[in-house]
PDB file of N, CA and C in Angstrom:
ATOM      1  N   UNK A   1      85.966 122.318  95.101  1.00  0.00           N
ATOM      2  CA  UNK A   1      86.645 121.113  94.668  1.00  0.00           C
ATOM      3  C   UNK A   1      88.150 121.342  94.730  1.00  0.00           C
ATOM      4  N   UNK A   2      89.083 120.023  94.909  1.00  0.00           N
ATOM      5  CA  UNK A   2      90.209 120.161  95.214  1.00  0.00           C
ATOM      6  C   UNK A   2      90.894 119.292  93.984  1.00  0.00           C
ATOM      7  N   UNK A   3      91.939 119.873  93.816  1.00  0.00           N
ATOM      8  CA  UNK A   3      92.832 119.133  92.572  1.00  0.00           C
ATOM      9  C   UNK A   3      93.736 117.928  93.459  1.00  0.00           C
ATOM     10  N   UNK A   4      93.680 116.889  92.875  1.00  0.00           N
ATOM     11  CA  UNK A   4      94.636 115.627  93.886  1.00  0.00           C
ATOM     12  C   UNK A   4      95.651 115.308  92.413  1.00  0.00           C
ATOM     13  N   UNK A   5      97.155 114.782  92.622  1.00  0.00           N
ATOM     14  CA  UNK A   5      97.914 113.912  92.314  1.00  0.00           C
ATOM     15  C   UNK A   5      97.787 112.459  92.741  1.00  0.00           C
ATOM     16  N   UNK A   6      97.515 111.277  91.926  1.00  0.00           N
ATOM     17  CA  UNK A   6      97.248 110.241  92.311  1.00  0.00           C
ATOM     18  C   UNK A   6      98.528 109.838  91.018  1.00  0.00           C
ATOM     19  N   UNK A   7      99.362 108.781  92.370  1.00  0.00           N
ATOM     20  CA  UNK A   7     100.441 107.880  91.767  1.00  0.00           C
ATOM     21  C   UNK A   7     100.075 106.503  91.814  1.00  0.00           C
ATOM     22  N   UNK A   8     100.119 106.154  90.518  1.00  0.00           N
ATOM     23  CA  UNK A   8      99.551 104.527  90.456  1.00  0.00           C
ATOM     24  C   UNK A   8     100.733 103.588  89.901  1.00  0.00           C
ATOM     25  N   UNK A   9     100.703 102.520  90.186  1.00  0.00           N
ATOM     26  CA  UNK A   9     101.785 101.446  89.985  1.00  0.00           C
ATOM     27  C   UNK A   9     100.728 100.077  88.894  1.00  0.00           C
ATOM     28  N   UNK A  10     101.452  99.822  87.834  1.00  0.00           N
ATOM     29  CA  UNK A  10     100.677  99.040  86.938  1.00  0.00           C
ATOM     30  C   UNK A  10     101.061  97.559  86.828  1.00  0.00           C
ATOM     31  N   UNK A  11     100.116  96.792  86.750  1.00  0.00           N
ATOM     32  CA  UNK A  11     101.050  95.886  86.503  1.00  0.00           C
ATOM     33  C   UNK A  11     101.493  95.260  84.896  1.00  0.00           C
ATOM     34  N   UNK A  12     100.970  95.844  83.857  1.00  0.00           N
ATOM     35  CA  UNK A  12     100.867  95.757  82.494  1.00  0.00           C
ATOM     36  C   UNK A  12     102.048  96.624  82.017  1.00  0.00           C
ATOM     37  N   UNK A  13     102.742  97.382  82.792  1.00  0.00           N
ATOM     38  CA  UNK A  13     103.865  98.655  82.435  1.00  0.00           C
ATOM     39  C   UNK A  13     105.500  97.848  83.090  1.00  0.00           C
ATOM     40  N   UNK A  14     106.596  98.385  82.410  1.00  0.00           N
ATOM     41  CA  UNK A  14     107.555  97.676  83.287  1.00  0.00           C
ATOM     42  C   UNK A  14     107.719  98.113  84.703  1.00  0.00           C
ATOM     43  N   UNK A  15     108.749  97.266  85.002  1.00  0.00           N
ATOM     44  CA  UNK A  15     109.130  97.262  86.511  1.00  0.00           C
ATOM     45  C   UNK A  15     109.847  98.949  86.913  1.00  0.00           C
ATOM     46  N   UNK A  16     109.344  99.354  87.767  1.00  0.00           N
ATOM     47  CA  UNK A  16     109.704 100.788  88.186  1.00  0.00           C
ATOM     48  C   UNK A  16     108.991 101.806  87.481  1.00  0.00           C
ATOM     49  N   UNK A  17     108.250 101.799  86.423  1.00  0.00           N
ATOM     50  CA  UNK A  17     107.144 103.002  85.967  1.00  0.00           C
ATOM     51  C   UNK A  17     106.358 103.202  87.067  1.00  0.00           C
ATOM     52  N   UNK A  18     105.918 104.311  87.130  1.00  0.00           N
ATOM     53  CA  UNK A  18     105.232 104.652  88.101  1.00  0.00           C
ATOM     54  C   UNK A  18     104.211 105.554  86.974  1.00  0.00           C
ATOM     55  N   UNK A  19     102.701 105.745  87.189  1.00  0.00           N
ATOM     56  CA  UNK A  19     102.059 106.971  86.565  1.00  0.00           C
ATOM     57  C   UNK A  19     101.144 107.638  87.495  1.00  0.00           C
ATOM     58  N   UNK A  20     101.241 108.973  86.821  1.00  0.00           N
ATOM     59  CA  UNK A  20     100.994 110.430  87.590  1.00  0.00           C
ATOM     60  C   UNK A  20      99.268 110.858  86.897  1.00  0.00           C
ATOM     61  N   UNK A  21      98.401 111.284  87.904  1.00  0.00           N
ATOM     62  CA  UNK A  21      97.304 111.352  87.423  1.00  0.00           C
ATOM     63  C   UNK A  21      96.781 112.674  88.250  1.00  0.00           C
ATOM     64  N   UNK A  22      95.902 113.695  87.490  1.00  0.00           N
ATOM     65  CA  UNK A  22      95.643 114.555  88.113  1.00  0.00           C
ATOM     66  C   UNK A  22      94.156 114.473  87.591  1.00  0.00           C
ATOM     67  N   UNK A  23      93.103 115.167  88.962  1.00  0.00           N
ATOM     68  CA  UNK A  23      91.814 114.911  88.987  1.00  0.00           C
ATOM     69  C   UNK A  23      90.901 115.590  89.944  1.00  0.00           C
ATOM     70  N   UNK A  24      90.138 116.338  89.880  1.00  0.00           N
ATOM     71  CA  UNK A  24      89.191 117.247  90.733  1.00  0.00           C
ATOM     72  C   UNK A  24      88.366 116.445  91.569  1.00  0.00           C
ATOM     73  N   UNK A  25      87.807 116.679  92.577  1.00  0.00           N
ATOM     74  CA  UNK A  25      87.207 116.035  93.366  1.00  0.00           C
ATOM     75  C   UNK A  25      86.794 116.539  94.987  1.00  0.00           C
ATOM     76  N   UNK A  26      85.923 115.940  95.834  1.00  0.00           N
ATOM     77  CA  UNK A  26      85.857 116.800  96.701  1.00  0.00           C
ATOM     78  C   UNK A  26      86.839 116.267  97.589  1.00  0.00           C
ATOM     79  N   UNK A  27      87.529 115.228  97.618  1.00  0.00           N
ATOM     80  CA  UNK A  27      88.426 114.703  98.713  1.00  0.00           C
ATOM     81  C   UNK A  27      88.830 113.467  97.783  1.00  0.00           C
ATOM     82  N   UNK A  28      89.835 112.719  98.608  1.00  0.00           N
ATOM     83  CA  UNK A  28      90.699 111.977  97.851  1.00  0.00           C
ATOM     84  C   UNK A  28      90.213 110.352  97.525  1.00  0.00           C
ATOM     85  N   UNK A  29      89.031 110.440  98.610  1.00  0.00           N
ATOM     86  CA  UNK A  29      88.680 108.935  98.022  1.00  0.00           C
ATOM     87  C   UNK A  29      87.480 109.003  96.826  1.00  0.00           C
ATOM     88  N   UNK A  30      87.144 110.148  96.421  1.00  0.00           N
ATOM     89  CA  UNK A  30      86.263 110.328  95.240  1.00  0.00           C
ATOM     90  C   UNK A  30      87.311 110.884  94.285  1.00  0.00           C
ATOM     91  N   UNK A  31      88.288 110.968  94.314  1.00  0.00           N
ATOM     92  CA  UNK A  31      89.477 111.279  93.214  1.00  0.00           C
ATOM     93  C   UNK A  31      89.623 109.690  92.639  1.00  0.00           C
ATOM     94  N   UNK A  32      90.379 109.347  94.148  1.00  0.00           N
ATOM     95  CA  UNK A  32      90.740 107.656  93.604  1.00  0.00           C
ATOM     96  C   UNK A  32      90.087 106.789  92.706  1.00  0.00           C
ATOM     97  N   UNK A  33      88.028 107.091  93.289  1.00  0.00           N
ATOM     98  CA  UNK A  33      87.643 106.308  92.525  1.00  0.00           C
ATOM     99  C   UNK A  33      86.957 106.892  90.928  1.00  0.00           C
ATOM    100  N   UNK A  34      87.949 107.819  90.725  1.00  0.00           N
ATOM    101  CA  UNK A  34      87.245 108.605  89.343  1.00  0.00           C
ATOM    102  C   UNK A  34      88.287 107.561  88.455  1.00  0.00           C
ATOM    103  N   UNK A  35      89.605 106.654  88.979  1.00  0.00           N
ATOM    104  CA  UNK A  35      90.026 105.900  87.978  1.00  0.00           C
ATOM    105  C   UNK A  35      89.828 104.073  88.337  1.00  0.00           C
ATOM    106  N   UNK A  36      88.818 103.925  89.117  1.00  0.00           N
ATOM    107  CA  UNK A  36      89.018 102.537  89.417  1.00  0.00           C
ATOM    108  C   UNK A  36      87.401 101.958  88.710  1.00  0.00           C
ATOM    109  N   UNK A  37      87.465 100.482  88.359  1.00  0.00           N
ATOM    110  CA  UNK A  37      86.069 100.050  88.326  1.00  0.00           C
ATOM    111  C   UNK A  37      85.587  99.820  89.451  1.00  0.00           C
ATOM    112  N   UNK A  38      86.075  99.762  90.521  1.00  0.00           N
ATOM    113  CA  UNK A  38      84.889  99.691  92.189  1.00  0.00           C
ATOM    114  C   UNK A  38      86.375  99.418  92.787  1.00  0.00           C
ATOM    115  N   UNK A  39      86.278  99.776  93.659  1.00  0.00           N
ATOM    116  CA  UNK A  39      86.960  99.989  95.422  1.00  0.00           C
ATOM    117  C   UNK A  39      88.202  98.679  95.255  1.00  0.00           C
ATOM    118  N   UNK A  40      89.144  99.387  95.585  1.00  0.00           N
ATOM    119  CA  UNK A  40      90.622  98.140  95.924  1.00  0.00           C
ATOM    120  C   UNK A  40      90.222  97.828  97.307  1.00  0.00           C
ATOM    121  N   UNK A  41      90.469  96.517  97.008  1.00  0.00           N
ATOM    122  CA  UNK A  41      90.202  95.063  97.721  1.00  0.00           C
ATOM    123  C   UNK A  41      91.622  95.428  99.295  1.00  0.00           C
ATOM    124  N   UNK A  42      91.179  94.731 100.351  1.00  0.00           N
ATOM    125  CA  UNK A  42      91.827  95.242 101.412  1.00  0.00           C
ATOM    126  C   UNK A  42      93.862  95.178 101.229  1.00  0.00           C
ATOM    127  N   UNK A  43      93.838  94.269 100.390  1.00  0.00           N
ATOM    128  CA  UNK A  43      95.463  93.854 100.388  1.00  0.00           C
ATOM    129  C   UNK A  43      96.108  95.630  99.051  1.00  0.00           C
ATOM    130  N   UNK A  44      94.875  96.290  98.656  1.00  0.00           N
ATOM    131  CA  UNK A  44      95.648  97.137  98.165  1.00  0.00           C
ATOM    132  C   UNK A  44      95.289  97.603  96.302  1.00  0.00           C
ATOM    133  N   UNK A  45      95.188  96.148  96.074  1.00  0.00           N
ATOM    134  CA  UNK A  45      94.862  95.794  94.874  1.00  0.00           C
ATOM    135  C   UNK A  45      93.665  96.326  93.991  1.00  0.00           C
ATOM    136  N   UNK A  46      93.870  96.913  92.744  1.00  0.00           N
ATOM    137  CA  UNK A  46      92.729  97.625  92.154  1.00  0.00           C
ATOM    138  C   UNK A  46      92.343  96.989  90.777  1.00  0.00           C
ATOM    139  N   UNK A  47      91.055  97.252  89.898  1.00  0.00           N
ATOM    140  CA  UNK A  47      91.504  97.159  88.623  1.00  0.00           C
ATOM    141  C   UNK A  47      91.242  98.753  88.060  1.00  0.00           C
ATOM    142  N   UNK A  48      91.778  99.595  87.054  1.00  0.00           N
ATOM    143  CA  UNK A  48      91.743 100.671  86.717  1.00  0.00           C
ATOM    144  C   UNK A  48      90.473 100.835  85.608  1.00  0.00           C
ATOM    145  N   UNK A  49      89.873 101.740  85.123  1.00  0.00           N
ATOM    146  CA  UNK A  49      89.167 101.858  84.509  1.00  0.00           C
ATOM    147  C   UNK A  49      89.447 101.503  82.769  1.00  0.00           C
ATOM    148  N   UNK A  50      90.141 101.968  82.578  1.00  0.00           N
ATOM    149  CA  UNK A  50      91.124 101.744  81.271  1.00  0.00           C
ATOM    150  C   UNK A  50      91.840  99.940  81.016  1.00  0.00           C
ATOM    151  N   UNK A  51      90.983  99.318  82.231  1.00  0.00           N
ATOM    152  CA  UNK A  51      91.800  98.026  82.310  1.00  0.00           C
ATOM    153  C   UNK A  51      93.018  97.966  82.619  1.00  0.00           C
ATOM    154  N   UNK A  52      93.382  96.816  82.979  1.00  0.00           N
ATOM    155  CA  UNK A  52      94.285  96.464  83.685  1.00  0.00           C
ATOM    156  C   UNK A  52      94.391  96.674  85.394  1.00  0.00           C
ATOM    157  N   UNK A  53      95.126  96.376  85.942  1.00  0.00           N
ATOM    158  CA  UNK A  53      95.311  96.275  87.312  1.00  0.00           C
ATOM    159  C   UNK A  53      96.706  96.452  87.911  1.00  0.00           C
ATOM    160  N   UNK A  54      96.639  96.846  89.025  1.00  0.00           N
ATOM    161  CA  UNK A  54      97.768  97.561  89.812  1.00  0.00           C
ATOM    162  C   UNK A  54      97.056  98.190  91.104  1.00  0.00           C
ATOM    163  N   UNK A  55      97.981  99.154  91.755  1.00  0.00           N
ATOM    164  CA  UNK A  55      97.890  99.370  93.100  1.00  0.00           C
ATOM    165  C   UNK A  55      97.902 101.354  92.914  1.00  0.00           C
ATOM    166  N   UNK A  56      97.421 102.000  93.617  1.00  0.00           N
ATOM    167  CA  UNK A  56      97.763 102.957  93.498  1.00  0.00           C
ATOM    168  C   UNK A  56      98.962 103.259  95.174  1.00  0.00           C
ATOM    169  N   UNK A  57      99.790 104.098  94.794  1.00  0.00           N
ATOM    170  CA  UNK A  57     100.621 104.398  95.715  1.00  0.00           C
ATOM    171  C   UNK A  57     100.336 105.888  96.516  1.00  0.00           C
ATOM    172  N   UNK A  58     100.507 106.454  95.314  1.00  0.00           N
ATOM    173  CA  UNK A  58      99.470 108.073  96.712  1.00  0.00           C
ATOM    174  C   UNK A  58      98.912 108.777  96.496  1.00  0.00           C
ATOM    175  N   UNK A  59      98.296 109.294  97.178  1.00  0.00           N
ATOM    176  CA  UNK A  59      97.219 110.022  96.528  1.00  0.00           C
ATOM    177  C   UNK A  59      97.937 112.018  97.456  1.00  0.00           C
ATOM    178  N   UNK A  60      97.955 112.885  96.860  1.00  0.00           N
ATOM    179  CA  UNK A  60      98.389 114.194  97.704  1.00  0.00           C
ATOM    180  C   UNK A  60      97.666 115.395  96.834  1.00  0.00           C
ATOM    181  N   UNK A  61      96.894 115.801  97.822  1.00  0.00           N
ATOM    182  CA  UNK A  61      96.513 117.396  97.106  1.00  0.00           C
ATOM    183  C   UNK A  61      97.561 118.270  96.607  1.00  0.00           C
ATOM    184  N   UNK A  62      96.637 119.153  95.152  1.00  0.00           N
ATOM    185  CA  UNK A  62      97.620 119.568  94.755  1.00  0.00           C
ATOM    186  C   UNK A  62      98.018 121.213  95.545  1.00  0.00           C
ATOM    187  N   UNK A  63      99.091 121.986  95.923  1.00  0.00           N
ATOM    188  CA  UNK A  63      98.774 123.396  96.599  1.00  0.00           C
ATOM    189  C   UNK A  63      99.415 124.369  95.549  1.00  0.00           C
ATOM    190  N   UNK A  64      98.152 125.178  95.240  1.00  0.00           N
ATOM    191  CA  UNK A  64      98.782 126.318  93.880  1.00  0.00           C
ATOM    192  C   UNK A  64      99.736 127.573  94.861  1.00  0.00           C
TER     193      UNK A  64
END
């Protein structure tokens, strides 16, 4: 398993927060969806598990 950084953009947070999420997984689209309720829609758009909604911006393995 690989450690990922996932940067998400909220829309419930002010303008320019950005949040930082770290999460094991075997690759990055089973990282992504360890914080979403089901799959962002093609324009980008997610809802997060914790509620609310936003976009995530990137996803990058972490290298020790």
């Amino acid at each position: 398993m690989t450690e990922y950084e996932i940067r998400t953009k909220r829309d419930d947070m002010p303008e320019g927060y950005v949040g930082k999420v770290y999460k094991w997984a075997h690759d990055e689209k089973a990282a992504a969806l360890l914080l979403l309720k089901k799959r962002p829609d093609p324009s980008g758009r997610c809802v997060f598990k914790r509620g609310g909604t936003g976009q995530i911006i990137s996803i990058t393995e972490v290298k020790n």
